[in-house]
Protein backbone atom coordinates (compact mmCIF):
# COMPACT_ATOMS: atom_id res chain seq x y z
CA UNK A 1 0.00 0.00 0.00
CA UNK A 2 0.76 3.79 -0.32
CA UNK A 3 1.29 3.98 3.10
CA UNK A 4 4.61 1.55 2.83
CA UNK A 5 6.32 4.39 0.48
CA UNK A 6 7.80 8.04 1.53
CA UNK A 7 5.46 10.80 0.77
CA UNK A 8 7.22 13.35 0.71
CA UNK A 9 7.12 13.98 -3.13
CA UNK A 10 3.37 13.24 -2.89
CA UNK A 11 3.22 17.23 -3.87
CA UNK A 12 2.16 19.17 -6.33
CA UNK A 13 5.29 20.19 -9.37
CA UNK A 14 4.38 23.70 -8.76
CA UNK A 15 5.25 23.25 -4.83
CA UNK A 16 8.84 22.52 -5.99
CA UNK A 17 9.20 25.30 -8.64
CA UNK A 18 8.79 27.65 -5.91
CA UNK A 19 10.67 26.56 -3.84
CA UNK A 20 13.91 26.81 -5.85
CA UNK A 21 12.71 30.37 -6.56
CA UNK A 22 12.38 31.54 -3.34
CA UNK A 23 15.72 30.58 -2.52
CA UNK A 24 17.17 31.96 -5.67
CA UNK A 25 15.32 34.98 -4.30
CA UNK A 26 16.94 34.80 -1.07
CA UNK A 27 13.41 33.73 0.47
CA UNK A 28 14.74 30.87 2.03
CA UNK A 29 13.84 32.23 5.45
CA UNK A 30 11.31 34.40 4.85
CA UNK A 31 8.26 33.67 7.71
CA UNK A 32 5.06 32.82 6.03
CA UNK A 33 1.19 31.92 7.52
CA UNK A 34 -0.89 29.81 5.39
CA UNK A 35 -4.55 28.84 5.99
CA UNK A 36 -6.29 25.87 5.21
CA UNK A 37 -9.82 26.28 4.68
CA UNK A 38 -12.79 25.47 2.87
CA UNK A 39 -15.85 27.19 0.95
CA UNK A 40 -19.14 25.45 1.48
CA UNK A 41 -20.81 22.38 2.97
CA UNK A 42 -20.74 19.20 0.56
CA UNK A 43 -24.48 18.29 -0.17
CA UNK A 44 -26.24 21.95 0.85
CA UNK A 45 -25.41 20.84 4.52
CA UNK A 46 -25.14 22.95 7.65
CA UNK A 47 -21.73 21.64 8.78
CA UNK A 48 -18.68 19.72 7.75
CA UNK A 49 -16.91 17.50 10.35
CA UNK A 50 -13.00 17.88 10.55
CA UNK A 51 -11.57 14.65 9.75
CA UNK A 52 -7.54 13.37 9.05
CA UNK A 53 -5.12 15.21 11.36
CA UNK A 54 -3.65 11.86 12.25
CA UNK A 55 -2.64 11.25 9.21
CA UNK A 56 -1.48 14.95 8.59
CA UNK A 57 0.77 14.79 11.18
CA UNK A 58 2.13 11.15 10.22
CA UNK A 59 3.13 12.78 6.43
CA UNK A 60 5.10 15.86 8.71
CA UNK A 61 6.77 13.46 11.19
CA UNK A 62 8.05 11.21 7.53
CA UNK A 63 8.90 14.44 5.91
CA UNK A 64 12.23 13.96 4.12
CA UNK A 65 14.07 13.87 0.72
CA UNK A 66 15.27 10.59 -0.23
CA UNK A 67 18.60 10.42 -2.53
CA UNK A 68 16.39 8.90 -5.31
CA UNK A 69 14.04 12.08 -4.85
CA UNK A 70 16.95 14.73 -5.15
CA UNK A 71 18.64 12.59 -8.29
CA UNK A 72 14.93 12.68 -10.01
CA UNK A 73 14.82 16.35 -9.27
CA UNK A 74 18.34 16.87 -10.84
CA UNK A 75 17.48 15.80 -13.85
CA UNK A 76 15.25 17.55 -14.35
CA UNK A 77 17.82 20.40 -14.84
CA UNK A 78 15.38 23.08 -13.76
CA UNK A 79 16.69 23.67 -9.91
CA UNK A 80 20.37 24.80 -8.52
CA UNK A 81 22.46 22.82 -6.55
CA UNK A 82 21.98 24.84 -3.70
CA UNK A 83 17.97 24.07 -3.70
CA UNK A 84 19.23 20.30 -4.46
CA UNK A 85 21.68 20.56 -0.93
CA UNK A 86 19.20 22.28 1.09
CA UNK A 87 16.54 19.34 0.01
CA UNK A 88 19.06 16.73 1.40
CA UNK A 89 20.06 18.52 5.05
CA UNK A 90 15.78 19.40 4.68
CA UNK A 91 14.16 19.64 8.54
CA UNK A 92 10.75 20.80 8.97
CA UNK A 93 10.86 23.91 11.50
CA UNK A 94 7.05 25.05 11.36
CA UNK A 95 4.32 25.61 13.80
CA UNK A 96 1.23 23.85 12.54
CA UNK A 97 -2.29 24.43 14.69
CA UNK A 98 -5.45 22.11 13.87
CA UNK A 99 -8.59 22.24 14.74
CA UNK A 100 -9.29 18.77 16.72
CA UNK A 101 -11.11 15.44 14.68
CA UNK A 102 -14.85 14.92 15.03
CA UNK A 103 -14.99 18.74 15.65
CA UNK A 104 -18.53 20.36 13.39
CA UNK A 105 -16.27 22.77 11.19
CA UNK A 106 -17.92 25.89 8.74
CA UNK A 107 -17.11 27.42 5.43
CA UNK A 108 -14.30 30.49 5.92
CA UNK A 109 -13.22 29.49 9.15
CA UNK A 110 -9.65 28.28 9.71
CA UNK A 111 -9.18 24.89 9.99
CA UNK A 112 -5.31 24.11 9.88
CA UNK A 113 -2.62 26.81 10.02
CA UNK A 114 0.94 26.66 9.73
CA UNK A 115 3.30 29.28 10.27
CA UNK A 116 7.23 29.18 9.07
CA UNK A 117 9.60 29.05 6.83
CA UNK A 118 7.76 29.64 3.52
CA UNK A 119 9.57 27.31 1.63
CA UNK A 120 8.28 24.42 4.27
CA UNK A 121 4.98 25.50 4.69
CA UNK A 122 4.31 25.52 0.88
CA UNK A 123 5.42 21.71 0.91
CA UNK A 124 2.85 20.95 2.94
CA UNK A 125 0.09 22.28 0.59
CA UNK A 126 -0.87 18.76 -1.28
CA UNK A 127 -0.93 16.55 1.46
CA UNK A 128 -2.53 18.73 3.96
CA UNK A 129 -5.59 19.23 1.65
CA UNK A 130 -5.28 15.67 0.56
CA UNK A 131 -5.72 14.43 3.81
CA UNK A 132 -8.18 16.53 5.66
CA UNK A 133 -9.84 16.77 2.38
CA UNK A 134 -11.07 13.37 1.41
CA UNK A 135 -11.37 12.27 5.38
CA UNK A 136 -13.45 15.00 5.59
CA UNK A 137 -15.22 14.78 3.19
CA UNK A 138 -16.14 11.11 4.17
CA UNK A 139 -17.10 11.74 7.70
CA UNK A 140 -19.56 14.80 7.01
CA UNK A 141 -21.88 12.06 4.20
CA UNK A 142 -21.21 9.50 7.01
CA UNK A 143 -22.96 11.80 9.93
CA UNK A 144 -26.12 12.59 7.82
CA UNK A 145 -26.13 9.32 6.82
CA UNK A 146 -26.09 8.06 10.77
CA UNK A 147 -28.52 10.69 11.43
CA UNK A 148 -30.96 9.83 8.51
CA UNK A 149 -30.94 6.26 10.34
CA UNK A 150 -32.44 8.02 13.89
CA UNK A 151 -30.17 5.92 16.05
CA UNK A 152 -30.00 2.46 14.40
CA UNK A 153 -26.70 1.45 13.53
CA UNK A 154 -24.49 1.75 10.55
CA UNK A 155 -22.32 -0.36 9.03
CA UNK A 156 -19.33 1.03 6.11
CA UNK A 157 -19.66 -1.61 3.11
CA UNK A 158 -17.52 0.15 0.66
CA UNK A 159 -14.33 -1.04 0.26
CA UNK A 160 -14.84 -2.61 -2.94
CA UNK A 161 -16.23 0.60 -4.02
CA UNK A 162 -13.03 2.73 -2.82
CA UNK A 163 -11.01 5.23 -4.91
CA UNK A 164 -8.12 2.68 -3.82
CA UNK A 165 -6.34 1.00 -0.81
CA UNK A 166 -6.14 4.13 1.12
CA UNK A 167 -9.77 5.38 -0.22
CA UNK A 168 -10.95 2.24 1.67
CA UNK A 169 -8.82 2.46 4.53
CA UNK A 170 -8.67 5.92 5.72
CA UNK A 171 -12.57 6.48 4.07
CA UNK A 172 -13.70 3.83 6.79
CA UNK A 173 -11.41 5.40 9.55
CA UNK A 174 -12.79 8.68 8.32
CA UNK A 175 -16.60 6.90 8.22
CA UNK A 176 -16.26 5.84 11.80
CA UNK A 177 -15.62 9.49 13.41
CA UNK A 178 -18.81 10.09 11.16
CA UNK A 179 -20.74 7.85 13.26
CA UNK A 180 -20.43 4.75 11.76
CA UNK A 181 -21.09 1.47 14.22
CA UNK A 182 -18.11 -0.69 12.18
CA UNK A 183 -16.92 -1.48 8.49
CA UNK A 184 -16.58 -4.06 6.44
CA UNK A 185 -12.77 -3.56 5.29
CA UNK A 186 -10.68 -5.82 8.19
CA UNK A 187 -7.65 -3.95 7.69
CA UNK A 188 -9.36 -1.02 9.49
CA UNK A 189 -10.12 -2.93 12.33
CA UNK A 190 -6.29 -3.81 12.43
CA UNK A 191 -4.55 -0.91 11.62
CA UNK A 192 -7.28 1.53 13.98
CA UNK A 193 -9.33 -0.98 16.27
CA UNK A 194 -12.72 -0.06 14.43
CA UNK A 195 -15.18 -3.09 14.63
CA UNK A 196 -14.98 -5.26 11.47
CA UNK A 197 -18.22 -6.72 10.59
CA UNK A 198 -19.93 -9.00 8.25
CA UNK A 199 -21.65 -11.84 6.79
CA UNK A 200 -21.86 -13.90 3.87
CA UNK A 201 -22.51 -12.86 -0.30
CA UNK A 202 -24.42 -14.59 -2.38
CA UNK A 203 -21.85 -16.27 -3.78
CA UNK A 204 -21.93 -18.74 -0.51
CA UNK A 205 -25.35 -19.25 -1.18
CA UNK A 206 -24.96 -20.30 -4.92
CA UNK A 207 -21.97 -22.04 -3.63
CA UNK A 208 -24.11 -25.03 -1.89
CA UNK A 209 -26.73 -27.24 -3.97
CA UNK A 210 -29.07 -25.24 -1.89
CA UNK A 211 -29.90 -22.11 -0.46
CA UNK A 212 -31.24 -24.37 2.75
CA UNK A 213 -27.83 -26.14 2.10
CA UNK A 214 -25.79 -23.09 2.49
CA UNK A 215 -27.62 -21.51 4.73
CA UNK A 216 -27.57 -24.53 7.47
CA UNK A 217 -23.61 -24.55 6.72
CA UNK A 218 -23.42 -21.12 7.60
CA UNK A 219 -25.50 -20.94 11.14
CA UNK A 220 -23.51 -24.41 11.80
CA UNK A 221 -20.02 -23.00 11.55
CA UNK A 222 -21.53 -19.29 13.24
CA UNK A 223 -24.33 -20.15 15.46
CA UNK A 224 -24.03 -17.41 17.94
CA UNK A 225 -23.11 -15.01 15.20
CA UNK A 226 -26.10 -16.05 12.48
CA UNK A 227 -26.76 -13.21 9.64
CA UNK A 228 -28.46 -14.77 6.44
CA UNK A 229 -28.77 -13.04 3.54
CA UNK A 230 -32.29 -13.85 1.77
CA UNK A 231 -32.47 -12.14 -0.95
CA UNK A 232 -30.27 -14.70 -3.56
CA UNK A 233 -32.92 -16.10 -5.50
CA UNK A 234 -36.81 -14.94 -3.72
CA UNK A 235 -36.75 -12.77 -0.57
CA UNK A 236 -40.41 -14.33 0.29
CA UNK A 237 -40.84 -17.74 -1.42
CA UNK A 238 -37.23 -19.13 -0.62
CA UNK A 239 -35.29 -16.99 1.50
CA UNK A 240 -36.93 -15.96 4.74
CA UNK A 241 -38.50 -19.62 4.41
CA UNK A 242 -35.32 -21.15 4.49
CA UNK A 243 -33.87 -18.89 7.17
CA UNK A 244 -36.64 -19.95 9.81
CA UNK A 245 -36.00 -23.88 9.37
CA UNK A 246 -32.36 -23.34 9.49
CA UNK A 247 -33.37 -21.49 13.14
CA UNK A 248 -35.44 -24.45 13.70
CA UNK A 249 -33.12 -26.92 13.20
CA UNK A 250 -29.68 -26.00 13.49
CA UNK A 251 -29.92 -23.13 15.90
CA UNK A 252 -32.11 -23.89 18.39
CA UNK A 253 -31.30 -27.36 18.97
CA UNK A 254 -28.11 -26.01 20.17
CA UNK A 255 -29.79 -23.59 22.18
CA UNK A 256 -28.69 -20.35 20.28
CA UNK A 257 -30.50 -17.62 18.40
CA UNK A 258 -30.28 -15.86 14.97
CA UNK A 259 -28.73 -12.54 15.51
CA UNK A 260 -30.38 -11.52 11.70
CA UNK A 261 -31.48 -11.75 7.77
CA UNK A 262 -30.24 -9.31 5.37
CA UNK A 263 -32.32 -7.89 2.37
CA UNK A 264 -29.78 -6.21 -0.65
CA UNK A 265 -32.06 -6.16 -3.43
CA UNK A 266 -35.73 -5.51 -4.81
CA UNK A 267 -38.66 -3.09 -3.07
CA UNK A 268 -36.99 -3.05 0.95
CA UNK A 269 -40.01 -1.00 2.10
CA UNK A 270 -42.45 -3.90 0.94
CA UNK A 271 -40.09 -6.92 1.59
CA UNK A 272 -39.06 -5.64 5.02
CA UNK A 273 -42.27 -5.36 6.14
CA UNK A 274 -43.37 -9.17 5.00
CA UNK A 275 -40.46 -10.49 6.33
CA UNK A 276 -40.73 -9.07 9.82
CA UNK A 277 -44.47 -10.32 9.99
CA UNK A 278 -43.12 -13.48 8.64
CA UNK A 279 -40.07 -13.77 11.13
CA UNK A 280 -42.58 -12.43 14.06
CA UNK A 281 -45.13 -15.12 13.37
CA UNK A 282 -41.98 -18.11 13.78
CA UNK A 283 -41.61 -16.92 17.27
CA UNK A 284 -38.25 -15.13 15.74
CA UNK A 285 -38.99 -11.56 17.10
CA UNK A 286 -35.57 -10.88 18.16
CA UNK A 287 -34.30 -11.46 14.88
CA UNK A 288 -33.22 -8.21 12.96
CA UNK A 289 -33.53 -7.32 9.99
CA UNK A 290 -30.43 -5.52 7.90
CA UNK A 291 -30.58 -4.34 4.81
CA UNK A 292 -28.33 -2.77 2.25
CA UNK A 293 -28.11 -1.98 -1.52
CA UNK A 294 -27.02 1.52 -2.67
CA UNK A 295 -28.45 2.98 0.78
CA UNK A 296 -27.85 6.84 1.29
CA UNK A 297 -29.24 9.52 3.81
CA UNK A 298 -32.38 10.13 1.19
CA UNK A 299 -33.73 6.25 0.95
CA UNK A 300 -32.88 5.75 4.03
CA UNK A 301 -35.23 8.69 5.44
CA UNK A 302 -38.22 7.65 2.98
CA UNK A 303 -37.16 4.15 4.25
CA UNK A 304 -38.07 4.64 7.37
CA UNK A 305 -41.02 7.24 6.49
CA UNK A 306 -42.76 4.58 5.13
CA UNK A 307 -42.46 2.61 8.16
CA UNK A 308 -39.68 -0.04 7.00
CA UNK A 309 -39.17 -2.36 10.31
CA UNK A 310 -35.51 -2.12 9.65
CA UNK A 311 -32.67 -2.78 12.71
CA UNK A 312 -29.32 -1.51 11.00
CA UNK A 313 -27.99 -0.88 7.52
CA UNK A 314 -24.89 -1.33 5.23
CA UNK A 315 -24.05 1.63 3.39
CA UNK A 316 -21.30 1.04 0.46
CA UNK A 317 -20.82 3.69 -2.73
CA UNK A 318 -22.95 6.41 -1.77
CA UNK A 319 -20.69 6.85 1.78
CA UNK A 320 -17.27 5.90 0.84
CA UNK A 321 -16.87 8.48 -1.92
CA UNK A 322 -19.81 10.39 -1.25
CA UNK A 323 -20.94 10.06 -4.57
CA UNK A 324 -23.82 12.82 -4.56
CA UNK A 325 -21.08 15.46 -4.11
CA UNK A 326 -17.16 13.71 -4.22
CA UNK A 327 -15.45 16.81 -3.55
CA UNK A 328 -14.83 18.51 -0.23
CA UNK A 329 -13.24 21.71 -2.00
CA UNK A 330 -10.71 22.94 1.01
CA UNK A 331 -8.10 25.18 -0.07
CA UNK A 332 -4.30 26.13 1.26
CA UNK A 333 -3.94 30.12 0.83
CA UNK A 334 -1.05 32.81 2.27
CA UNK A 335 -2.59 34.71 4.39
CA UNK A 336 0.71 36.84 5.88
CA UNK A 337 4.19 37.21 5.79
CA UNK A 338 6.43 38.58 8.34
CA UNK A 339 9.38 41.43 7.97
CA UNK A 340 11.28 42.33 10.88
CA UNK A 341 9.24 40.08 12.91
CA UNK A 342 6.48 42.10 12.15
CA UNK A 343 3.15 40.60 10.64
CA UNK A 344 2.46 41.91 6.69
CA UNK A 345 -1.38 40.40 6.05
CA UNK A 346 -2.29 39.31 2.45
CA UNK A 347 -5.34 38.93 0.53
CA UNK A 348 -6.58 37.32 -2.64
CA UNK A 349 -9.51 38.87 -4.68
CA UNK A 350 -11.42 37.83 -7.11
CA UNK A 351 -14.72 38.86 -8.86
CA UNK A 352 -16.20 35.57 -7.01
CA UNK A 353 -16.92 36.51 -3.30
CA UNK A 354 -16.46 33.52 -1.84
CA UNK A 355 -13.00 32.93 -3.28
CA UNK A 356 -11.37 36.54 -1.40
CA UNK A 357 -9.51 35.61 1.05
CA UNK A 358 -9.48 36.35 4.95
CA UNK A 359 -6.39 37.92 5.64
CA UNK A 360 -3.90 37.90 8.62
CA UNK A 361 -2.96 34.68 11.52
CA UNK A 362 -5.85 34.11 13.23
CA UNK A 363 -7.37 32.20 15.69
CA UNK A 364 -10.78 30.93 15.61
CA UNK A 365 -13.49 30.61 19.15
CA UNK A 366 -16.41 29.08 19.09
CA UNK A 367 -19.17 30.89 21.26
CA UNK A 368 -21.31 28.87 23.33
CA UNK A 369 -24.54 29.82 25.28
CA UNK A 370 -24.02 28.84 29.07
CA UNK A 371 -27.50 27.97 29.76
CA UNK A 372 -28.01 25.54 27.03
CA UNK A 373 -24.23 24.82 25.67
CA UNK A 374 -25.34 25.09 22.26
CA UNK A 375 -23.43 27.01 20.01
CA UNK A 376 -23.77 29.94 19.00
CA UNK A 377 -21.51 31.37 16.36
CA UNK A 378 -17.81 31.17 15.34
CA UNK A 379 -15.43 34.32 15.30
CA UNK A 380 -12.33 34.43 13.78
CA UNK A 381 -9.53 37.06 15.25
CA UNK A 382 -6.20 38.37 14.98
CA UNK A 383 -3.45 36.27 16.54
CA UNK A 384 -2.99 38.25 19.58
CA UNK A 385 -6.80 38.99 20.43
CA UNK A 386 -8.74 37.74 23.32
CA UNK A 387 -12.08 37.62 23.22
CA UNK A 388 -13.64 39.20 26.47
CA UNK A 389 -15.30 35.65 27.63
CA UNK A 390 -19.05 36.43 28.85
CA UNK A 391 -18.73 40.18 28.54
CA UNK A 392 -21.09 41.54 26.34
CA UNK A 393 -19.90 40.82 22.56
CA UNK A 394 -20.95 42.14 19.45
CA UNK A 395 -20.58 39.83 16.14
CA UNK A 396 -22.07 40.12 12.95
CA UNK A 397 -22.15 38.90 9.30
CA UNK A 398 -18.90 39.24 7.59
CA UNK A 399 -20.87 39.50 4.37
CA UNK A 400 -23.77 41.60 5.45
CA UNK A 401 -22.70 43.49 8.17
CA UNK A 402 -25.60 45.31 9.17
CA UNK A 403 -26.71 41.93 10.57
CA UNK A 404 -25.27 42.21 14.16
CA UNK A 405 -26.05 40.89 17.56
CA UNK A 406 -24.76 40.84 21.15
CA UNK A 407 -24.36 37.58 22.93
CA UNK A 408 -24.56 37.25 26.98
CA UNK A 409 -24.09 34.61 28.52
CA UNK A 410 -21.72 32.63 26.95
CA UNK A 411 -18.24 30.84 27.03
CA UNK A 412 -15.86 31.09 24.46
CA UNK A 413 -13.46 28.12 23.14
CA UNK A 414 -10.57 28.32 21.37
CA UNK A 415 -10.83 25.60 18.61
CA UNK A 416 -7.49 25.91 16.81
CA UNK A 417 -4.75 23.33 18.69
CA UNK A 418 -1.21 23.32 18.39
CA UNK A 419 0.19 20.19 16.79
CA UNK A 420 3.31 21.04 15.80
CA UNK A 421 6.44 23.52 17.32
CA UNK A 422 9.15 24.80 15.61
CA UNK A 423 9.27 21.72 13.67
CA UNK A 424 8.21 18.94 16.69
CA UNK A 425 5.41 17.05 17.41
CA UNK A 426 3.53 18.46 20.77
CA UNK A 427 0.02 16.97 19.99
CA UNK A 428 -1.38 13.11 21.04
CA UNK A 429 -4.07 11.90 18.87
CA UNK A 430 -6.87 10.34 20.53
CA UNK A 431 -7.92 6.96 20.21
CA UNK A 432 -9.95 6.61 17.64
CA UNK A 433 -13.49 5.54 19.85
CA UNK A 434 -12.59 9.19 21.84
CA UNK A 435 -12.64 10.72 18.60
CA UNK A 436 -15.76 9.02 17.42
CA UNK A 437 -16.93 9.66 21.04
CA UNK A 438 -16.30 13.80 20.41
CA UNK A 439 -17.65 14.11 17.21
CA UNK A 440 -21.07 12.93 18.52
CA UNK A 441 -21.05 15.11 21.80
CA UNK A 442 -19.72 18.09 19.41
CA UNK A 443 -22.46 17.74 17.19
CA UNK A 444 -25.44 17.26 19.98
CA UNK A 445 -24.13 21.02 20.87
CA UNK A 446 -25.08 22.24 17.78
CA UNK A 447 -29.23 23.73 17.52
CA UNK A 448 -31.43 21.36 15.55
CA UNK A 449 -31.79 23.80 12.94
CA UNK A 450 -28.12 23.65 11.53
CA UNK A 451 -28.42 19.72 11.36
CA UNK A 452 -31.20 19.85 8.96
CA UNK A 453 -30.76 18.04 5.79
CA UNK A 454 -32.83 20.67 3.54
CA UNK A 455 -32.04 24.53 4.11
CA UNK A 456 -30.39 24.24 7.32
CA UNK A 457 -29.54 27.42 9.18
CA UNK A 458 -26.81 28.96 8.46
CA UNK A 459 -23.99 28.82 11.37
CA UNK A 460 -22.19 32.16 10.90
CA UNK A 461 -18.53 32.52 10.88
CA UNK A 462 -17.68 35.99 12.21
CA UNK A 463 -14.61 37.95 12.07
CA UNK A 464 -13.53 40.21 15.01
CA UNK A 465 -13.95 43.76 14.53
CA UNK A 466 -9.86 44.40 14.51
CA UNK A 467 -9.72 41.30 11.94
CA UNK A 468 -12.37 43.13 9.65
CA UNK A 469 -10.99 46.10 9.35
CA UNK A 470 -7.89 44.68 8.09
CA UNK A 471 -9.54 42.61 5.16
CA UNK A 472 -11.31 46.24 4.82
CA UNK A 473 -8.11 47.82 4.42
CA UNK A 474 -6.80 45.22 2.49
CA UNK A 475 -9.78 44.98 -0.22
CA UNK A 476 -9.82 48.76 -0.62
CA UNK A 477 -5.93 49.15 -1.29
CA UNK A 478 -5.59 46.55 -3.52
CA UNK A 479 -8.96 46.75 -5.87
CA UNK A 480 -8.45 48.58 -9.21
């Protein structure tokens, strides 16, 4: 797998390029900040979930240029053999902040920063967005998803379906902070400790002269762990049939019982329905019923609208590359530079609004109300502001900012988290089950209204009043 190889040239050409010309330049210490942020919510949602930092930080701590790298690079014959020397002696001296995994994250807000060297921090660019990216990406469709279910549990079925090994891998790591009760890929469950689960196909089924055959094979090699899947040749006229004998007579003669059936094909609504009745009517009430086949957070909703008896469900496609929007859309943008040790902010325009910039190192709070501990807003500030913590505050809407409104009552939390210093790992990672844990207890803080699957509220991102005038400032110097 990917994972087996260095990185490090996992980077975009254009990372490289620059490189050599800031040190032609004599940049090669110049102090940059870059942001990493994103735009808007895959899927019109009301919140993205901040996913990958572990990984992040594993491509940073591997960081290095292998002979072979610098000899490819050589030939090239684009870049000195100064650039070439300081890519072999390379050590990464930047401060990198994060906001934590599982934590609800919004468009414009900061999300990773990393300060340094601007020559290092422009490395990073590729595999920073790769990684928080596509794992974030993965966990937001995997939380409406879990939610569309109303508390019945979800299992990840799409390795097959992947954008390769690590798709599958770090998509069902990813699916798991999401919500996710386990996954189907087993290397998961080794490499992170997230429950691997599953059952038989249908090729087991055809396997045996008969589906009774196969399926009294099955419950005799698993009988305290007996899932059939009924649905090979007729849900109702074979399948459920020959589930309840193989209860009668393989299960319960050694006094065990069927944990469930699973439905992946035809009308699920209709079938589910006859085969609970069915099932109930055997004296099998305690069996469940699971059901999969190109489930997402829409059929699963009408699913259950309709009144679809159904215990769990196996998502596959639709979750592991989020197929009704596959692209997450965070970007990596310079946001200052530093002369003299003092900060110089920059901004990017652009006729699209949503693609200027927010200038300046910030930090980001989220604003919670005391009484409830829901949250309230996000405000983004300069690097050396405090925010007066349950003083009257004023925030209002970057975008429209005649929409404004003091808060009482209410804590403020710093979200962004230093991960790296000068260069060195200060940040644990939490076990995966404490992220999983987090993202839930995050996400009960936010009001009902944001979590909506059509037109949610929108959760407004503020800027500071001292951070606003800047990207005032800024956007009225620089426009033509």
């Amino acid at each position: 797998m990917i994972k087996d190889i260095n990185l490090t040239m996992l980077m975009d050409f254009y990372e490289i390029t620059m490189a050599n010309g800031y040190l032609e330049h004599g940049y090669r210490g110049k102090i940059a900040c870059f942001d990493m942020f994103f735009r808007r919510v895959p899927d019109g949602g009301g919140f993205a979930i901040m996913a990958g930092v572990e990984q992040m930080i594993e491509y940073i701590q591997n960081l290095k240029f292998e002979a072979e790298d610098i000899e490819y690079l050589r030939e090239k014959k684009l870049f000195s053999e100064e650039f070439l020397s300081y890519l072999k002696d390379f050590e990464f001296s930047c401060d990198v902040w994060a906001i934590p995994e599982g934590t609800p994250i919004f468009p414009g807000e900061t999300i990773v920063k990393v300060k340094g060297p601007v020559i290092e921090a422009q490395f990073l660019e590729t595999m920073i967005l790769l990684t928080i990216n596509h794992q974030s990406l993965i966990a937001t469709k995997t939380n409406r998803i879990v939610r569309a279910a109303e508390g019945r549990p979800v299992m990840e079925f799409g390795s097959r379906r992947a954008h390769g090994p690590n798709g599958a891998v770090h998509g069902a790591r990813a699916a798991y902070i999401g919500g996710c009760a386990g996954t189907a890929c087993t290397i998961a469950d080794v490499m992170y400790g997230i429950p691997a689960l599953g059952t038989m196909a249908h090729s087991w089924v055809q396997l045996f002269p008969s589906e009774l055959d196969a399926f009294k094979a099955y419950a005799s090699v698993y009988p305290n762990d007996c899932t059939l899947l009924i649905d090979t040749y007729n849900v109702l006229k074979s399948g459920v049939i020959n589930a309840i004998k193989t209860f009668d007579e393989v299960l319960k003669p050694m006094g065990c019982r069927p944990k469930g059936v699973r439905i992946d094909s035809g009308d699920i609504a209709y079938l589910s329905k006859k085969v609970r009745k069915i099932l109930d009517d055997a004296g099998y009430e305690d069996c469940k019923i699971v059901i999969s086949n190109s489930l997402d957070e829409y059929i699963i909703k009408d699913l259950l609208r309709q009144g679809a008896p159904i215990d769990s469900f196996g998502v596959g496609e639709r979750l592991i590359t989020s197929r009704s929007e596959p692209v997450f859309g965070g970007v990596y943008k310079l946001v200052s530079i530093y002369e003299n040790g003092e900060e110089v902010p920059k901004i990017k325009l652009s006729e699209n609004v949503a693609k200027i910039t927010t200038p300046c190192a910030k930090r980001v709070f989220r604003l919670y109300e005391k009484d409830t501990g829901k949250a309230i807003a996000d405000v983004m500030a300069l690097e050396d502001e405090e925010l007066p913590n349950g003083e009257p505050y004023g925030i209002f809407d970057p975008d429209h900012t005649w929409k404004r409104k003091t808060i009482e009552n209410y804590v403020a939390k710093e979200l962004l988290v230093k991960i790296f210093d000068k260069g060195k790992c200060v940040y644990t990672s939490p076990d995966i089950h404490e992220i999983k844990k987090y993202c839930k207890e995050s996400i009960d803080n936010l009001w009902d209204e944001v979590k909506r699957f059509e037109n949610p509220h929108t959760y407004y991102v503020d800027l500071s009043d001292k951070l606003w005038e800047v990207k005032h400032m800024l956007l009225n110097k620089n426009s033509i």
